[in-house]
C-alpha atoms as a PDB file:
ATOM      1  CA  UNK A   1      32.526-146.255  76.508  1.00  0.00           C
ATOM      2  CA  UNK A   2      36.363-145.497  75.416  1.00  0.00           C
ATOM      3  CA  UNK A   3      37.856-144.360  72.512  1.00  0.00           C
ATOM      4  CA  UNK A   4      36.750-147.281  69.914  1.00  0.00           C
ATOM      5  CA  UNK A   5      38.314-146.266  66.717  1.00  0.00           C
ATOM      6  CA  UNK A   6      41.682-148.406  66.847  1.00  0.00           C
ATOM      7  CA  UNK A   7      39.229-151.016  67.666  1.00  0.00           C
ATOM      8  CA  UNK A   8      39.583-154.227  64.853  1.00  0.00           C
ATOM      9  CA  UNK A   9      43.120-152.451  64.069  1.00  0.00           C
ATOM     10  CA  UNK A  10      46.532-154.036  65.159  1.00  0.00           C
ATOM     11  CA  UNK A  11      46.992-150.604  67.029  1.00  0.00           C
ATOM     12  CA  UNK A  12      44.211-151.773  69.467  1.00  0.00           C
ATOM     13  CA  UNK A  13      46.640-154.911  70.564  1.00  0.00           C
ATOM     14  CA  UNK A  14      49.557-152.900  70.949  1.00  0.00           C
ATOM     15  CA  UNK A  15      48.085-150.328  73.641  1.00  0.00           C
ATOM     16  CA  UNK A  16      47.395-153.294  75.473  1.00  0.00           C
ATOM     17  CA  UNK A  17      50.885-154.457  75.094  1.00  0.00           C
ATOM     18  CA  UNK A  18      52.194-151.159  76.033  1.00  0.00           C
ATOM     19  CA  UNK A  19      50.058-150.351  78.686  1.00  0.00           C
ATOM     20  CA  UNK A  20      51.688-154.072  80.605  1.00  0.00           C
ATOM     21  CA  UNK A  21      54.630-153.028  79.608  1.00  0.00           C
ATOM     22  CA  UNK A  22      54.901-149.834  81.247  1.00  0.00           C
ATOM     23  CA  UNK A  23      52.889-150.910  84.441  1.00  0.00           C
ATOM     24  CA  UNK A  24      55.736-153.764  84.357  1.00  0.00           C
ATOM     25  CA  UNK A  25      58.401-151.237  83.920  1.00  0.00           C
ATOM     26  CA  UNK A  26      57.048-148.461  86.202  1.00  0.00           C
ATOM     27  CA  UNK A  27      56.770-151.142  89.171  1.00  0.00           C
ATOM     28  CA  UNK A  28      60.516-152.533  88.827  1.00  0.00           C
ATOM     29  CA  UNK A  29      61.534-148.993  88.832  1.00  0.00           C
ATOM     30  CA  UNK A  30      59.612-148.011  91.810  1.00  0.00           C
ATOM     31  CA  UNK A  31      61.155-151.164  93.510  1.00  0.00           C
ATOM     32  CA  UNK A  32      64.410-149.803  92.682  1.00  0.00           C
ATOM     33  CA  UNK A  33      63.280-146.500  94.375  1.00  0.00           C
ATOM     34  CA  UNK A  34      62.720-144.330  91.627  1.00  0.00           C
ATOM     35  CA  UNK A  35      60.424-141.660  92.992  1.00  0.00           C
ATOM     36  CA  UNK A  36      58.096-139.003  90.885  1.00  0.00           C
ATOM     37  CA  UNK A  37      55.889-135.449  92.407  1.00  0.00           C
ATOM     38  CA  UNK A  38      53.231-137.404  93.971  1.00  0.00           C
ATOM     39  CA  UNK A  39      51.064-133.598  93.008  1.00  0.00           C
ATOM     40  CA  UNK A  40      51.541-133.966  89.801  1.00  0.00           C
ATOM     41  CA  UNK A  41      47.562-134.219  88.692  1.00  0.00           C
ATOM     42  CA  UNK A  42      47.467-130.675  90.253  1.00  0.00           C
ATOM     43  CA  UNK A  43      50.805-129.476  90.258  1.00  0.00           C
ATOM     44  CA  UNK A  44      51.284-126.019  88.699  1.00  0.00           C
ATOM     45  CA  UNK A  45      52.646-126.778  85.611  1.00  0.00           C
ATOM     46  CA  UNK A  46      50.994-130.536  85.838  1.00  0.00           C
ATOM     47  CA  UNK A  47      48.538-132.882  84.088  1.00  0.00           C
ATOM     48  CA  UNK A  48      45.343-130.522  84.624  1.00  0.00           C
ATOM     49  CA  UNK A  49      46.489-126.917  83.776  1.00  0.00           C
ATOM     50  CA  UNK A  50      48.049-128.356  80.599  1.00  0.00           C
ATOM     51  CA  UNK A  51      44.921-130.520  79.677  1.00  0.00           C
ATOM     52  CA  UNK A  52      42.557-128.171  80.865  1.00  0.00           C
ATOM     53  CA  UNK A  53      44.153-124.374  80.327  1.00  0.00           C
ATOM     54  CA  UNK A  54      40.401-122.958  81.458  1.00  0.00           C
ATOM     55  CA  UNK A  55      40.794-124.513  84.848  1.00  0.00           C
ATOM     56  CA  UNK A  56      39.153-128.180  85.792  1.00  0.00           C
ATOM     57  CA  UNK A  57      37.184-128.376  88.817  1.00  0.00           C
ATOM     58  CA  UNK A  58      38.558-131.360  90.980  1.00  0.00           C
ATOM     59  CA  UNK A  59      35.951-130.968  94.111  1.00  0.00           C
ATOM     60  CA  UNK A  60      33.008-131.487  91.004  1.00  0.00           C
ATOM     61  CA  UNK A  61      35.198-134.308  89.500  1.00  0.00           C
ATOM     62  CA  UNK A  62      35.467-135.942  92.402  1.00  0.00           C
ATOM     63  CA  UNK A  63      32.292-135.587  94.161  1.00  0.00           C
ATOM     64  CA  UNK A  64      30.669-138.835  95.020  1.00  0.00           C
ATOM     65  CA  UNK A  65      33.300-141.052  93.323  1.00  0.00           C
ATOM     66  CA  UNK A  66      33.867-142.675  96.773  1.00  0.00           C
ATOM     67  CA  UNK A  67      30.495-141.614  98.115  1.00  0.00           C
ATOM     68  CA  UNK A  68      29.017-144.077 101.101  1.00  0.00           C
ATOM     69  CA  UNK A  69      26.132-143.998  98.510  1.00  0.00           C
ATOM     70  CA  UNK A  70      27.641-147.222  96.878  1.00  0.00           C
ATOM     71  CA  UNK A  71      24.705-147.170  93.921  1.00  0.00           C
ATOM     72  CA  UNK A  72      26.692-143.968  92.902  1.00  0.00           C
ATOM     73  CA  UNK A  73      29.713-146.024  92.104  1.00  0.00           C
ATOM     74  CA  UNK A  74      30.472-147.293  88.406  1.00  0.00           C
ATOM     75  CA  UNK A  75      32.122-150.044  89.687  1.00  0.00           C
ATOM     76  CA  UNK A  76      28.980-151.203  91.706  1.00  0.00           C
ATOM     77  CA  UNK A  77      26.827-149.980  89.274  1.00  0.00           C
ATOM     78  CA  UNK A  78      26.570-151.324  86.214  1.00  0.00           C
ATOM     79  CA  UNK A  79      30.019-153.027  87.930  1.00  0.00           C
ATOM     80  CA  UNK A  80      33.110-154.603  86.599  1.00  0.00           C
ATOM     81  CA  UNK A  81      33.111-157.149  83.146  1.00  0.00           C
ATOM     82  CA  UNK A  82      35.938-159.107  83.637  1.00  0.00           C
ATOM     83  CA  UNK A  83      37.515-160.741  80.354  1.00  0.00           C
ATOM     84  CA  UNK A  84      38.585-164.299  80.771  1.00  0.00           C
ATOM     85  CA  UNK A  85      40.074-164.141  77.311  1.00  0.00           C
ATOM     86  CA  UNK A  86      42.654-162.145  75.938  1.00  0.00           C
ATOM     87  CA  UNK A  87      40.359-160.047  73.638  1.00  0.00           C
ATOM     88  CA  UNK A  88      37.635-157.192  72.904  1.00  0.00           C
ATOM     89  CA  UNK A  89      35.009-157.385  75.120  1.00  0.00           C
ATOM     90  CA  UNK A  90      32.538-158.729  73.202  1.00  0.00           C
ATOM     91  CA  UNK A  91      34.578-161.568  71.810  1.00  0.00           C
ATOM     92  CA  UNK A  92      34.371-163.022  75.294  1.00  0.00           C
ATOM     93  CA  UNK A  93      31.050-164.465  74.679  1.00  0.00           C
ATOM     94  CA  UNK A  94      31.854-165.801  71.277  1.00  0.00           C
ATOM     95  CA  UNK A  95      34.751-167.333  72.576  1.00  0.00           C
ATOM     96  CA  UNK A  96      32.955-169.009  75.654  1.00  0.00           C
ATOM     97  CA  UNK A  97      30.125-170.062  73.387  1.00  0.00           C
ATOM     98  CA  UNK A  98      33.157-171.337  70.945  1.00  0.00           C
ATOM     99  CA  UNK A  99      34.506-173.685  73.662  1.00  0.00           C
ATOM    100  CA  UNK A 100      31.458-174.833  75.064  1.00  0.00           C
ATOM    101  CA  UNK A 101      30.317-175.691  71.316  1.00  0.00           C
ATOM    102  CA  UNK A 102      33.945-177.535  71.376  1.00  0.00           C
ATOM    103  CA  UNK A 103      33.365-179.409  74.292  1.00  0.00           C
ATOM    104  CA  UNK A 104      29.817-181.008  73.221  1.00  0.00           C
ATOM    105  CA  UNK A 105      31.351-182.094  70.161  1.00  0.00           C
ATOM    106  CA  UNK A 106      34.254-184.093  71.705  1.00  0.00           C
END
């Protein structure tokens, strides 16, 4: 799932780049004790009513996402693919197979 079209571009390896960048830069700043509206997702003039002007239904969005029903959890179920390599996700079994390859011919 995801938005796939930068995918194979050098834009793709830049939002990753960005996005440690600013996780990097958001947690010295909260060390230094900058502090943000913690209701900002619902805030009046927040995330939702300016993504969603016809009104988004947080008790629907959130029902079951931490449900004791742990088979309705994405994370359980079909649960997490890590990446051992720095690279699309699919490339991580090229890359393993790549290695192993290596390593039976030396």
């Amino acid at each position: 799932g995801g938005l796939m079209g930068n995918v194979g571009t050098d834009m793709k390896s830049m939002h990753c780049g960005l996005a440690a960048g600013n996780g990097l830069e958001s947690a010295l700043l909260a060390r230094e004790g900058l502090r943000a509206n913690p209701d900002m997702l619902e805030h009046p003039r927040g995330f939702l009513v300016n993504f969603y002007p016809d009104g988004y239904d947080t008790e629907a969005a959130a029902s079951g996402f931490l449900s004791p029903d742990v088979g309705l959890w994405r994370m359980h179920d079909p649960g997490f693919a890590l990446k051992y390599f720095p690279a699309h996700f699919a490339m991580q079994f090229v890359i393993t197979n790549a290695l192993e390859l290596f390593g039976q011919m030396h």
